[in-house]
C-alpha atoms as a PDB file:
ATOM      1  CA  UNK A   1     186.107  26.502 -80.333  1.00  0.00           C
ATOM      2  CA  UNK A   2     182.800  26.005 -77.670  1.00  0.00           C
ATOM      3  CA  UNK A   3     183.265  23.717 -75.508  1.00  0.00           C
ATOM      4  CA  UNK A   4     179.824  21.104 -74.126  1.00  0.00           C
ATOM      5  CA  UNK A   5     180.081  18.465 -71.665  1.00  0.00           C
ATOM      6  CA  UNK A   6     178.052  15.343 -71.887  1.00  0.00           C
ATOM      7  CA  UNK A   7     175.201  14.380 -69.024  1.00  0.00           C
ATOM      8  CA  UNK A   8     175.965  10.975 -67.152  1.00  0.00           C
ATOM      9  CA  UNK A   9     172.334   9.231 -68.944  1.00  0.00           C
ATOM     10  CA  UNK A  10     174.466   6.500 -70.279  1.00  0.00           C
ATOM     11  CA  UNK A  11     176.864   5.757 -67.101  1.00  0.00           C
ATOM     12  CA  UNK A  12     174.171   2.900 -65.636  1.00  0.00           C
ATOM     13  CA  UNK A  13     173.843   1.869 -62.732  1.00  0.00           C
ATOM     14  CA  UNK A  14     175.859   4.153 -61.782  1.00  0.00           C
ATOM     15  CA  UNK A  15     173.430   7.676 -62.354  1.00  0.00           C
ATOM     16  CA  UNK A  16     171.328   8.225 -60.298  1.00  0.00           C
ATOM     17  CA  UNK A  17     168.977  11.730 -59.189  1.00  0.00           C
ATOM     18  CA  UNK A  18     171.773  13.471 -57.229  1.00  0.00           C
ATOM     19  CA  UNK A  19     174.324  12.645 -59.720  1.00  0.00           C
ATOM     20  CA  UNK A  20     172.708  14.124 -62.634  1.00  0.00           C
ATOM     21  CA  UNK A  21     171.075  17.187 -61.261  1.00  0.00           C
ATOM     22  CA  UNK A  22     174.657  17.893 -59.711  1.00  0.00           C
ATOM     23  CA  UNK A  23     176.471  17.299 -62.442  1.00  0.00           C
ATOM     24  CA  UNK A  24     174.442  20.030 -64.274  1.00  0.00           C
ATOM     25  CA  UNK A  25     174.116  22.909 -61.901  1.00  0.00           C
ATOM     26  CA  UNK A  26     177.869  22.518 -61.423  1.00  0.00           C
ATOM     27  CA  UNK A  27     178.235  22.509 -65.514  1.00  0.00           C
ATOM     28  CA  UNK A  28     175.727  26.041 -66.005  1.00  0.00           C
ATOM     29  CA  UNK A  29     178.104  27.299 -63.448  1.00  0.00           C
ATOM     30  CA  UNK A  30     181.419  26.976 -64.767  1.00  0.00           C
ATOM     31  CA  UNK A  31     179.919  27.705 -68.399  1.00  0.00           C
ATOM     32  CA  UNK A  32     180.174  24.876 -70.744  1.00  0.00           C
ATOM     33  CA  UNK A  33     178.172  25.721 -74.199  1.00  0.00           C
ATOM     34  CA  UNK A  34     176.271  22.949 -73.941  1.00  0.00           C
ATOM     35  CA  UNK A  35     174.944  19.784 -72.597  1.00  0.00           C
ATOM     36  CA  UNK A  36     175.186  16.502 -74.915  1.00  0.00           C
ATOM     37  CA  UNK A  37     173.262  13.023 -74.470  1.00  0.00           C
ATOM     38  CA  UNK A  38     173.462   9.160 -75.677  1.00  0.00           C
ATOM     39  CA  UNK A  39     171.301   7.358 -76.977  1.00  0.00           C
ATOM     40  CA  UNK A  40     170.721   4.025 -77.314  1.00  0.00           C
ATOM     41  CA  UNK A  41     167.451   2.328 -77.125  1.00  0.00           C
ATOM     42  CA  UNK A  42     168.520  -0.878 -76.344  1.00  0.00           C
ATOM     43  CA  UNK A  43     170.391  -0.155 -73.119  1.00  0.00           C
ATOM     44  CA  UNK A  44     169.525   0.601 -69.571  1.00  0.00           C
ATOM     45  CA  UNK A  45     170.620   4.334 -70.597  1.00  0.00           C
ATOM     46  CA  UNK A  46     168.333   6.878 -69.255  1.00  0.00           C
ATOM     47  CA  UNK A  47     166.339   8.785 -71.594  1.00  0.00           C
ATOM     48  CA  UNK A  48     168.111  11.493 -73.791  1.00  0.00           C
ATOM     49  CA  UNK A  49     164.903  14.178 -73.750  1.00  0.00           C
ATOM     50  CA  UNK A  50     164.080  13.215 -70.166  1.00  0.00           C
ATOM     51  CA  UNK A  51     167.211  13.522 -69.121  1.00  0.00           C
ATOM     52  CA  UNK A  52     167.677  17.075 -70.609  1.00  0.00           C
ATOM     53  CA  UNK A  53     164.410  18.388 -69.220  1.00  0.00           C
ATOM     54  CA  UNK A  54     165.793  17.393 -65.754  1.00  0.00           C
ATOM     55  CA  UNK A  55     168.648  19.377 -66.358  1.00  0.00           C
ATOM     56  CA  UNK A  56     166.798  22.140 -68.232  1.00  0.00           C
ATOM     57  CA  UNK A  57     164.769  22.582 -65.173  1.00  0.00           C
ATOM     58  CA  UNK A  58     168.107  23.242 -62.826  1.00  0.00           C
ATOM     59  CA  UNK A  59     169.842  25.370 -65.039  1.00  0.00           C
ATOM     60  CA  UNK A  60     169.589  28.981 -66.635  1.00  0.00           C
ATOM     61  CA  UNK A  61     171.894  28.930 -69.457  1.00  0.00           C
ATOM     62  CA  UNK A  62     173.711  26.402 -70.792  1.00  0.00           C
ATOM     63  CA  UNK A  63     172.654  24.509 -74.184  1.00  0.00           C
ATOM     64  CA  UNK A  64     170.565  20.912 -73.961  1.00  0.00           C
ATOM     65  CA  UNK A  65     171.611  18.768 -77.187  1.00  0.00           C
ATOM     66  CA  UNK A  66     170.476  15.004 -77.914  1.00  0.00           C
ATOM     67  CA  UNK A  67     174.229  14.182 -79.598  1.00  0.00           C
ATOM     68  CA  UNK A  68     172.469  12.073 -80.493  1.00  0.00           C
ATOM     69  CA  UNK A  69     169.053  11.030 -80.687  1.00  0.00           C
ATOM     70  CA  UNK A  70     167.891   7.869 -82.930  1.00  0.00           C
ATOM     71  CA  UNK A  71     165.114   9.158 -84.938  1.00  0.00           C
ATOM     72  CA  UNK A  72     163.906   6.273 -87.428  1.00  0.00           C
ATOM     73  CA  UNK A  73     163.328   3.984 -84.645  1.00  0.00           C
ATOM     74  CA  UNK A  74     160.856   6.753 -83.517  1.00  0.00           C
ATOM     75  CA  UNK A  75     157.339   8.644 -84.062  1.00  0.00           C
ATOM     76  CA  UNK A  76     159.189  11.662 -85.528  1.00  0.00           C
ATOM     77  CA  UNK A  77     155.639  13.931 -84.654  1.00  0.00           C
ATOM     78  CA  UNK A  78     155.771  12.607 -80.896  1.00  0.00           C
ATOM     79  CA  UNK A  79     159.458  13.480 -80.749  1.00  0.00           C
ATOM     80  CA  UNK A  80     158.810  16.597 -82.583  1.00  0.00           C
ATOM     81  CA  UNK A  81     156.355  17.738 -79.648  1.00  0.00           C
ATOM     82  CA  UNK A  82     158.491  16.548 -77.082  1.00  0.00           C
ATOM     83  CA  UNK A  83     161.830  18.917 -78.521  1.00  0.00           C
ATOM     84  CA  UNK A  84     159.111  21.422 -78.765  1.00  0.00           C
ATOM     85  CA  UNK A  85     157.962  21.031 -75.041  1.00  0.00           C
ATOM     86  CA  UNK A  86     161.911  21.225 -73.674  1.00  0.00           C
ATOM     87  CA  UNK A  87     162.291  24.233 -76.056  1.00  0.00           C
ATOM     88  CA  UNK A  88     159.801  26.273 -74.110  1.00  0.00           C
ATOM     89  CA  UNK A  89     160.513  24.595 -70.584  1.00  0.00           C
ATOM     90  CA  UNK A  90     164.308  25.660 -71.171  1.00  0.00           C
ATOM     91  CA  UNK A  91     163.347  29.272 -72.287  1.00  0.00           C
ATOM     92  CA  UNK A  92     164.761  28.370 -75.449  1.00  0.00           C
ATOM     93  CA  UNK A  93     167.885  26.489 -75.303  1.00  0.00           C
ATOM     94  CA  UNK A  94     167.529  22.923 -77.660  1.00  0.00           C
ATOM     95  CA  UNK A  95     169.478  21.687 -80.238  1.00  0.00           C
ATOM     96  CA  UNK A  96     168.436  18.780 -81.556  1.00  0.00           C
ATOM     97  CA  UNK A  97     171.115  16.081 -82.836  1.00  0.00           C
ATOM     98  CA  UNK A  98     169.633  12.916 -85.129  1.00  0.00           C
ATOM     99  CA  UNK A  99     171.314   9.833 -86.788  1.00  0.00           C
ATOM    100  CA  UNK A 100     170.080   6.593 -87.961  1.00  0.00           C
ATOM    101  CA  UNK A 101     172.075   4.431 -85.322  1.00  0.00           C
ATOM    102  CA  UNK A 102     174.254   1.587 -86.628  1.00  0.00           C
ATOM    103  CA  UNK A 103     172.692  -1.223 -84.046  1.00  0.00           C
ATOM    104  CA  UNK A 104     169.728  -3.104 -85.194  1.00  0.00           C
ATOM    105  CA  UNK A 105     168.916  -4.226 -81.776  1.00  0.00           C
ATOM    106  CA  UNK A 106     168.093  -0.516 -80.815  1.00  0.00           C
ATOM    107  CA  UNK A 107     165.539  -0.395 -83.297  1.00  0.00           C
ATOM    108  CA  UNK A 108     164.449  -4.104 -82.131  1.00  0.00           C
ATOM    109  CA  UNK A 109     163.806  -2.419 -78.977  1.00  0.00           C
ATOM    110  CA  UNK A 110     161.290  -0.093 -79.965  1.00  0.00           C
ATOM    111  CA  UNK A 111     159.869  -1.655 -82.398  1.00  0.00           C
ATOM    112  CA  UNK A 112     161.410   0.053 -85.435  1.00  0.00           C
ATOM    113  CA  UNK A 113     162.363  -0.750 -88.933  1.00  0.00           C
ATOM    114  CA  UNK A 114     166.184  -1.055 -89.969  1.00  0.00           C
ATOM    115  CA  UNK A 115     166.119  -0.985 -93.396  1.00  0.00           C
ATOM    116  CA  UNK A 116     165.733   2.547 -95.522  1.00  0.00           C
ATOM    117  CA  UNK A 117     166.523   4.334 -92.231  1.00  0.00           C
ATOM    118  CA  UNK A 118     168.430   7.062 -94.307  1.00  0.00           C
ATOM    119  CA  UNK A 119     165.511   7.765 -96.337  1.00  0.00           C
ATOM    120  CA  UNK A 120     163.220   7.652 -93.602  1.00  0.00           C
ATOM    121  CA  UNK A 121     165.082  10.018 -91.538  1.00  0.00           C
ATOM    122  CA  UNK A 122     165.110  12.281 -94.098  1.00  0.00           C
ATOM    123  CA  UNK A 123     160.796  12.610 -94.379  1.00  0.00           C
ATOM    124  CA  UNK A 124     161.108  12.703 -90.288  1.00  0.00           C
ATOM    125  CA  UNK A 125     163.605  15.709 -90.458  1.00  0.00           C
ATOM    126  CA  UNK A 126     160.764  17.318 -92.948  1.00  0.00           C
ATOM    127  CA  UNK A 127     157.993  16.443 -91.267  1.00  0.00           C
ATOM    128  CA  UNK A 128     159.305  17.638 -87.739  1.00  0.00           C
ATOM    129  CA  UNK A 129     159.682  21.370 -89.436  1.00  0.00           C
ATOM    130  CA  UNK A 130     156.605  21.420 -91.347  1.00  0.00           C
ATOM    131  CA  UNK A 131     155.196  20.954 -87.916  1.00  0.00           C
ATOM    132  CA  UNK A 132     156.800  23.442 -86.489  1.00  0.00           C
ATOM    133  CA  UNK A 133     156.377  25.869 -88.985  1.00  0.00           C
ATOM    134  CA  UNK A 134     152.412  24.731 -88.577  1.00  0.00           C
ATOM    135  CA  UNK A 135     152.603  25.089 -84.774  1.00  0.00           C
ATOM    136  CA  UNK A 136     154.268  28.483 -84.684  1.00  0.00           C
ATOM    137  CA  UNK A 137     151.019  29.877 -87.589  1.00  0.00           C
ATOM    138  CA  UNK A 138     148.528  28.110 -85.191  1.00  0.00           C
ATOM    139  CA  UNK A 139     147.353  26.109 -88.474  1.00  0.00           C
ATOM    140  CA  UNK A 140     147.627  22.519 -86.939  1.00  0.00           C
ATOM    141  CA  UNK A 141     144.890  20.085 -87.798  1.00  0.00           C
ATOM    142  CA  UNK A 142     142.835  19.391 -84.610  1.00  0.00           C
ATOM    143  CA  UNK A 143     143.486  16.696 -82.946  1.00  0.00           C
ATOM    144  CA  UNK A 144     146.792  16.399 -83.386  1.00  0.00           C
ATOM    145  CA  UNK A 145     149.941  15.401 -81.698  1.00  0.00           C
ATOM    146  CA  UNK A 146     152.076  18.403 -83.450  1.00  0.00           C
ATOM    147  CA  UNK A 147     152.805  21.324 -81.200  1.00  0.00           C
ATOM    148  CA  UNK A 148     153.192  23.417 -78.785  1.00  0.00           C
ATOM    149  CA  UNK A 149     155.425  25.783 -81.367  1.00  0.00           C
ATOM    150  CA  UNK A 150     159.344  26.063 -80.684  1.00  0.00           C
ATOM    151  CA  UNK A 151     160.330  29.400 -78.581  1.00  0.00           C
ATOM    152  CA  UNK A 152     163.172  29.877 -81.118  1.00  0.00           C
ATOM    153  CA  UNK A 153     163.885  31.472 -83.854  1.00  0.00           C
ATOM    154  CA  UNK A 154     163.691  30.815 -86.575  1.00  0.00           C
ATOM    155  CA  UNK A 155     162.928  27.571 -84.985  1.00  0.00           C
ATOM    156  CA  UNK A 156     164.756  24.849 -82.936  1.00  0.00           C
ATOM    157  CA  UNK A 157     168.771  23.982 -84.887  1.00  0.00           C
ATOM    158  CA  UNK A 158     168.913  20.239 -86.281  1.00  0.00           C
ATOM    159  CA  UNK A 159     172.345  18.847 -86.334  1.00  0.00           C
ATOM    160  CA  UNK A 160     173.112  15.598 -87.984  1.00  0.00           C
ATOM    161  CA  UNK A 161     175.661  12.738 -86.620  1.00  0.00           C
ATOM    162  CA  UNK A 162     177.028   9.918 -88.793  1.00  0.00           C
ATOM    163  CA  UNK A 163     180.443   9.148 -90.452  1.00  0.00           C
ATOM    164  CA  UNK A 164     179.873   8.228 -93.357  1.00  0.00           C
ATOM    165  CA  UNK A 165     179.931  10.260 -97.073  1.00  0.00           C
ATOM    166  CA  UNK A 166     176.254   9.966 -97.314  1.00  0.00           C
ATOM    167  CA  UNK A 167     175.704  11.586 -93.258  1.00  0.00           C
ATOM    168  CA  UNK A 168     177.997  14.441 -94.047  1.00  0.00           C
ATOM    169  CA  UNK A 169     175.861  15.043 -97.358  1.00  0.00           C
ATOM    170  CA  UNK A 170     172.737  14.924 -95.145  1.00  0.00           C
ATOM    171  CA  UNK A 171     173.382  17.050 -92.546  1.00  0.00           C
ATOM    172  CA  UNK A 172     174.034  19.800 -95.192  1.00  0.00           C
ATOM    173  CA  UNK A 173     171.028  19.363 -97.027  1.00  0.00           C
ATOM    174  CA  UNK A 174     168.847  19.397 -93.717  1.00  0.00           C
ATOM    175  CA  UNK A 175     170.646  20.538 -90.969  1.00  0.00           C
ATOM    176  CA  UNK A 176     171.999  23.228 -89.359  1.00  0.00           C
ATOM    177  CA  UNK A 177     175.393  21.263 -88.508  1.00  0.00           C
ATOM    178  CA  UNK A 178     177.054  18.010 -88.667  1.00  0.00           C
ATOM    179  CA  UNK A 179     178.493  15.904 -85.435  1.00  0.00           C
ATOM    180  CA  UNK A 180     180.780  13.614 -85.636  1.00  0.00           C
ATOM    181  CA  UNK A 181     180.065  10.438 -83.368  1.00  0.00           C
ATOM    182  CA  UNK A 182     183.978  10.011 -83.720  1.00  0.00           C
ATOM    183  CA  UNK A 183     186.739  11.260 -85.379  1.00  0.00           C
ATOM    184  CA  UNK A 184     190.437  11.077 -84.469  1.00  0.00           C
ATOM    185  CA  UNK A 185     192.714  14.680 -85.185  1.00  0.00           C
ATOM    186  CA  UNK A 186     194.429  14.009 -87.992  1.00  0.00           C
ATOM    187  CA  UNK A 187     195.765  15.686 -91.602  1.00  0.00           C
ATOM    188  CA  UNK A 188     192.537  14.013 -93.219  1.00  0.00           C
ATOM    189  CA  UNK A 189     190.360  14.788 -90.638  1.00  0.00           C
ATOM    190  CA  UNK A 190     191.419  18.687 -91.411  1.00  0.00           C
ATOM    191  CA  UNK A 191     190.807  17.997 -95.106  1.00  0.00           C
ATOM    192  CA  UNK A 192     187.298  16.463 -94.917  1.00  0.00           C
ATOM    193  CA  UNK A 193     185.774  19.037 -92.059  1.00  0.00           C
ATOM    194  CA  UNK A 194     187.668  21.952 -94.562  1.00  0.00           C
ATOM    195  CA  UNK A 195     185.437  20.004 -97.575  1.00  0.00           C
ATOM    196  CA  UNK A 196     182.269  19.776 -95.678  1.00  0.00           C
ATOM    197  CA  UNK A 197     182.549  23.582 -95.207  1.00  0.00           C
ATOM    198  CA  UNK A 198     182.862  24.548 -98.772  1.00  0.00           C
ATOM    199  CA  UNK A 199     179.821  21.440 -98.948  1.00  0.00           C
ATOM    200  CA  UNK A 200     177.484  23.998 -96.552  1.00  0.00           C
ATOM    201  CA  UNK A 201     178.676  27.278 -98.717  1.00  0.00           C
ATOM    202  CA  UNK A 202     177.331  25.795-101.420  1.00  0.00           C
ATOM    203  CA  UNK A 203     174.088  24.946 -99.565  1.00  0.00           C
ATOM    204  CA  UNK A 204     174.461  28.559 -98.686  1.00  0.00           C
ATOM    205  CA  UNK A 205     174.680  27.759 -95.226  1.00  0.00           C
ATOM    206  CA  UNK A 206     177.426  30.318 -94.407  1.00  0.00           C
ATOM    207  CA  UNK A 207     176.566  29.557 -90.065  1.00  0.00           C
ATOM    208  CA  UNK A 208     176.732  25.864 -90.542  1.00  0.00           C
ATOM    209  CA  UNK A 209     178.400  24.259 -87.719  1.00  0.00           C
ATOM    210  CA  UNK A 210     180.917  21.001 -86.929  1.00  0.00           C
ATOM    211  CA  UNK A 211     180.894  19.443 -83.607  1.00  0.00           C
ATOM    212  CA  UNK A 212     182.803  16.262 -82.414  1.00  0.00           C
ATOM    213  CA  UNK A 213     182.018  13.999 -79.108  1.00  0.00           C
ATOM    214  CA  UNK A 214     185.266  12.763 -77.250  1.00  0.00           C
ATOM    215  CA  UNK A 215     184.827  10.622 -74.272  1.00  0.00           C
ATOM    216  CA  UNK A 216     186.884  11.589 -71.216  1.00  0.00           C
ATOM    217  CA  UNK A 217     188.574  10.462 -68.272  1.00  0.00           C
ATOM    218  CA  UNK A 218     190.387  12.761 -65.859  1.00  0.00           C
ATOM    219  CA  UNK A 219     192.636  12.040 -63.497  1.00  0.00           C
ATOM    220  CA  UNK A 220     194.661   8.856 -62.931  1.00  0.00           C
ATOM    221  CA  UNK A 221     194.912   4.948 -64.280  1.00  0.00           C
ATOM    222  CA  UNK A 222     191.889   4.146 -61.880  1.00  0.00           C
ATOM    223  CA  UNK A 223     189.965   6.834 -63.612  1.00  0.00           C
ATOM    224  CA  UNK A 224     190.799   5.374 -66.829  1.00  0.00           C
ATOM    225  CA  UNK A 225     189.959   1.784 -65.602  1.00  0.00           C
ATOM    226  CA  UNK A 226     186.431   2.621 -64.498  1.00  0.00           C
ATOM    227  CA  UNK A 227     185.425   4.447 -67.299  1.00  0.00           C
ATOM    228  CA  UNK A 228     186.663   1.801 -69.840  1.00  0.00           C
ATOM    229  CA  UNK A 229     184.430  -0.547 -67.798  1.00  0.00           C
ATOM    230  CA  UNK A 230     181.422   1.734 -68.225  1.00  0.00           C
ATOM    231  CA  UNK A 231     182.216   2.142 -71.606  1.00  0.00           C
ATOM    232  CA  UNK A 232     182.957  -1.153 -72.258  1.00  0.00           C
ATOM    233  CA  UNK A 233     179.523  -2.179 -70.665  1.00  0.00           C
ATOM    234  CA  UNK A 234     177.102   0.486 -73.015  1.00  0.00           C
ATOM    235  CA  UNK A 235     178.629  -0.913 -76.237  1.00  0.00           C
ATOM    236  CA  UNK A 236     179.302  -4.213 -75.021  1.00  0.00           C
ATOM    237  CA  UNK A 237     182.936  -4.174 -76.025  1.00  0.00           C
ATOM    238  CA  UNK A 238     185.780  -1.637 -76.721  1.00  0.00           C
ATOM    239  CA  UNK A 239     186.876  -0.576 -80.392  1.00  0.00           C
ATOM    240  CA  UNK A 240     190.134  -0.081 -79.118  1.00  0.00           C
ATOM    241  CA  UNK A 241     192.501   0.446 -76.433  1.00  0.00           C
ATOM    242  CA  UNK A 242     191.499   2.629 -73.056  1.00  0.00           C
ATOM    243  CA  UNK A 243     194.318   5.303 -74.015  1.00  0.00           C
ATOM    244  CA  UNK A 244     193.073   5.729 -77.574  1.00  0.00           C
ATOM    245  CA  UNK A 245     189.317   6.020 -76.715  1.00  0.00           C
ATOM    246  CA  UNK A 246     189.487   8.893 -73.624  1.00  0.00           C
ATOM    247  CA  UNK A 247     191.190  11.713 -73.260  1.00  0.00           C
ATOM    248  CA  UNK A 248     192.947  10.731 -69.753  1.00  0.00           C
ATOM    249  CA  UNK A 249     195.227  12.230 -67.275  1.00  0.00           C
ATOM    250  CA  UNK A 250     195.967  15.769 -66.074  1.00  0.00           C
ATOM    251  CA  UNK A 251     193.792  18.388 -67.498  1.00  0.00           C
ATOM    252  CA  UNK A 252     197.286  19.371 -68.972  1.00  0.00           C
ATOM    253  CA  UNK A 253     197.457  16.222 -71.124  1.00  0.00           C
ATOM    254  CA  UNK A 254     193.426  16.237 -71.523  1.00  0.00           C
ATOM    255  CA  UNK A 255     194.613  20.276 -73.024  1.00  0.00           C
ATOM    256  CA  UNK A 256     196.670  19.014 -75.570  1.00  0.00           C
ATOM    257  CA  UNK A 257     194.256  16.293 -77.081  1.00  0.00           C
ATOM    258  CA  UNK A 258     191.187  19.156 -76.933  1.00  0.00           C
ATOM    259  CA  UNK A 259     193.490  21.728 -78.699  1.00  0.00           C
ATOM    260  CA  UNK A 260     194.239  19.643 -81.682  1.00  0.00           C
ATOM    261  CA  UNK A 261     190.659  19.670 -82.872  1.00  0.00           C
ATOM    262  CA  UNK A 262     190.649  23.411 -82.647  1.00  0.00           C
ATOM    263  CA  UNK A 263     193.850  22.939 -84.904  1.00  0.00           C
ATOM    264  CA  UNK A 264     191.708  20.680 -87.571  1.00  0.00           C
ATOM    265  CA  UNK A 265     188.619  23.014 -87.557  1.00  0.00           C
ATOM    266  CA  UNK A 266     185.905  21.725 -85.134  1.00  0.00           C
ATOM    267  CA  UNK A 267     183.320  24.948 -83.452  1.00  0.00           C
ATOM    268  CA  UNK A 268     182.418  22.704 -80.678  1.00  0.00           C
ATOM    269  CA  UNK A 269     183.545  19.900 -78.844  1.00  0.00           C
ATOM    270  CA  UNK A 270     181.500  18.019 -76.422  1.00  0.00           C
ATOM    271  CA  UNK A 271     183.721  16.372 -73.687  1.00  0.00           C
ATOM    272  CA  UNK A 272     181.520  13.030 -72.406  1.00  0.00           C
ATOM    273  CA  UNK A 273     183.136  12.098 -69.176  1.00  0.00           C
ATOM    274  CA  UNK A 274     182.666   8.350 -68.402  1.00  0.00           C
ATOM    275  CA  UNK A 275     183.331   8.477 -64.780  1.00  0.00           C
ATOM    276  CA  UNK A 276     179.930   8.932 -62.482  1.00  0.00           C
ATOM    277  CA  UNK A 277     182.129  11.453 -60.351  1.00  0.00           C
ATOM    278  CA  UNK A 278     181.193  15.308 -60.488  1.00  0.00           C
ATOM    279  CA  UNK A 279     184.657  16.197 -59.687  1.00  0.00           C
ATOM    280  CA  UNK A 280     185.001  15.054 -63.150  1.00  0.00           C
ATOM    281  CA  UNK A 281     183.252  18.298 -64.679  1.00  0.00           C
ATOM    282  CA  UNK A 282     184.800  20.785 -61.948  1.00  0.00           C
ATOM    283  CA  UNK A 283     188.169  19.376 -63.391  1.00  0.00           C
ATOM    284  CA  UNK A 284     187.019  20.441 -66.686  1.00  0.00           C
ATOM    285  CA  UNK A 285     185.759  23.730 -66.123  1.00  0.00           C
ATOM    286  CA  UNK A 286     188.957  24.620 -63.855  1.00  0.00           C
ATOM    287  CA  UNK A 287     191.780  23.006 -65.848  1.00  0.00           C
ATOM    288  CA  UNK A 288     190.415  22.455 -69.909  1.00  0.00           C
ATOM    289  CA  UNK A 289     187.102  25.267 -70.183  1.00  0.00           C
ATOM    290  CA  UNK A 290     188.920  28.461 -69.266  1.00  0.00           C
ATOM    291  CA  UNK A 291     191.619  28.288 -71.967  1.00  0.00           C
ATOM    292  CA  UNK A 292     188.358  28.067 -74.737  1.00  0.00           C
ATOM    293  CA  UNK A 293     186.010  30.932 -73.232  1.00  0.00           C
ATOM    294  CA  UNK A 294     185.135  33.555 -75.211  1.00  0.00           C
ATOM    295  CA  UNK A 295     185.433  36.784 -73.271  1.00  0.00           C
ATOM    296  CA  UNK A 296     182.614  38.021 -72.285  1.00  0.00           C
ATOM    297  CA  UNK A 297     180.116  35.193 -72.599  1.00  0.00           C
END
C-alpha cells in the first residue's frame, strides 16, 4: 500500500506561506506517494490547484492530487487547462480527483447548479479528455480556452470520490480509480473494495486503483484537541467523536489503524494531518512511511 499525505489548504487561519511550502519540501523528502487537497468552495480553504502548484514548484517528485476537487460547480474547460498547466509545471506529476460535493452552499458559492450534478459531471469528465486528446494533436479550435496538452501519458489519471453505489459505478466507467472520502476498516468494507475490483475487470481496467483519505493527529490529547477544532471549524460540526475521526497518538497506535486498510485492500492511503505543525509529517515519514516503502523507490 502507497502512502500520500494531505497539504494544510484547509487548516485556516492557521496556513500560511512558510507552513505550506515547508510542509512539502519536508514531505518530497521523506517520500510520501503523493500530495492530497480539500476542497470546499464555500470555506476560507485555500485553493486545491493553487495550492498544488505551490508545492509542485518546491518539490521534484512526489505526486500532486486534488482528493478532491468539486467539478460541477466549475467550468470543466478552465479547470481542464489549469490540471493541464500543473501537469507540465510539475514535469508530469497530477492526478486529478473529482466528486460532485454533498453541500449546496459550495456550489452557492460559485455560482453553480445543484441539481443533475451526477450527470453533469459525467459530460465534464468527457469533455476534459476530448480536450486533451485535442490539445496533445494540436487540433484545438482557435480561440479557445482548451490546452496546453498534458505531459503524460497517455494523459493526466482521473480518480473519482463519492460513497455512494452510483460514485463507485462512476469512477469505473470514467476513471482511472475510485477514492473514498471515508470509509471505516471493516469486514464490509473488504467485501465492497473486493466487488469494485471485479467492477473495474469487467471495465477491463486491470490497473484501476482504490485510495482512502484518513484524517490524522499525532501525538498527544492536545494534538487531538486542536485538530478536532480545525476540523470541527471546515465542516462546521463533527460526525462523530475526536477518537473515531483521526488516527491519534504514537505513530505506533497511528501503525495499527494504517495497517488495517492494507488488510481490507486499499493501494493508497492519504494521511490528512489536521494539526498546522510540520513536525506532524516528519512524525509520519519517521514512525508510519518506512514500514509501507517499496524498496527501491
Amino acid at each position: 500500500m502507497k502512502i500520500g499525505i494531505g497539504l494544510p489548504n484547509a487548516l485556516a487561519p492557521a496556513v500560511n506561506r512558510g507552513l505550506l511550502l515547508d510542509w512539502a519540501r519536508k514531505a518530497d523528502e521523506y517520500g510520501f506517494h503523493c500530495f492530497g487537497t480539500l476542497d470546499h468552495p464555500g470555506y476560507e480553504a485555500w485553493d486545491p490547484i493553487v495550492t498544488l502548484s505551490a508545492a509542485a514548484a518546491v518539490t521534484d517528485r512526489v505526486r500532486l492530487a486534488t482528493t478532491i476537487l468539486q467539478l460541477p460547480p466549475r467550468n470543466e474547460l478552465q479547470v481542464a487547462q489549469q490540471i493541464a498547466t500543473l501537469d507540465r509545471l510539475s514535469g508530469g506529476r497530477v492526478d486529478l480527483g473529482v466528486a460532485i460535493g454533498d453541500r449546496p452552499s459550495d456550489y452557492a458559492a460559485v455560482g453553480g447548479k445543484f441539481k443533475n450534478r451526477g450527470k453533469r459531471l459525467e459530460r465534464q469528465i468527457r469533455k476534459m479528455k476530448k480536450s486533451w486528446r485535442q490539445a496533445k494533436r494540436g487540433t484545438l479550435d482557435v480561440p479557445s480556452v482548451d490546452g496546453p496538452a498534458p505531459l503524460q501519458k497517455p494523459s493526466i489519471p482521473i480518480w473519482l470520490g463519492g460513497n455512494v453505489p452510483e460514485a463507485r459505478k462512476r469512477a469505473v466507467k470514467l476513471g482511472d480509480g475510485y477514492i473514498y472520502s471515508a470509509i471505516a476498516p471493516s469486514p464490509e468494507a473488504k467485501a465492497e473494495i473486493a466487488e469494485l475490483r471485479e467492477m473495474a475487470v469487467a471495465e477491463k481496467k486491470k490497473k484501476f486503483q482504490i485510495a482512502a483519505l484518513r484524517y490524522v493527529a499525532m501525538g498527544d490529547g492536545d494534538a487531538l484537541v486542536q485538530a478536532a477544532e480545525l476540523t470541527e471549524r471546515y465542516y462546521g460540526g463533527l460526525w462523530a467523536a475526536p477518537e473515531e475521526i483521526f488516527l491519534h497518538g504514537s505513530a505506533e497506535e497511528v501503525m495499527v489503524g494504517v495497517k488495517a486498510y492494507e488488510e481490507i485492500g486499499i493501494d493508497l492511503l492519504i494521511l490528512i494531518p489536521q494539526v498546522p505543525d510540520v513536525r506532524q509529517v516528519v512524525a509520519l515519514g519517521e514512525g508510519v512511511l518506512p514500514t509501507f516503502r517499496v524498496p527501491g523507490a
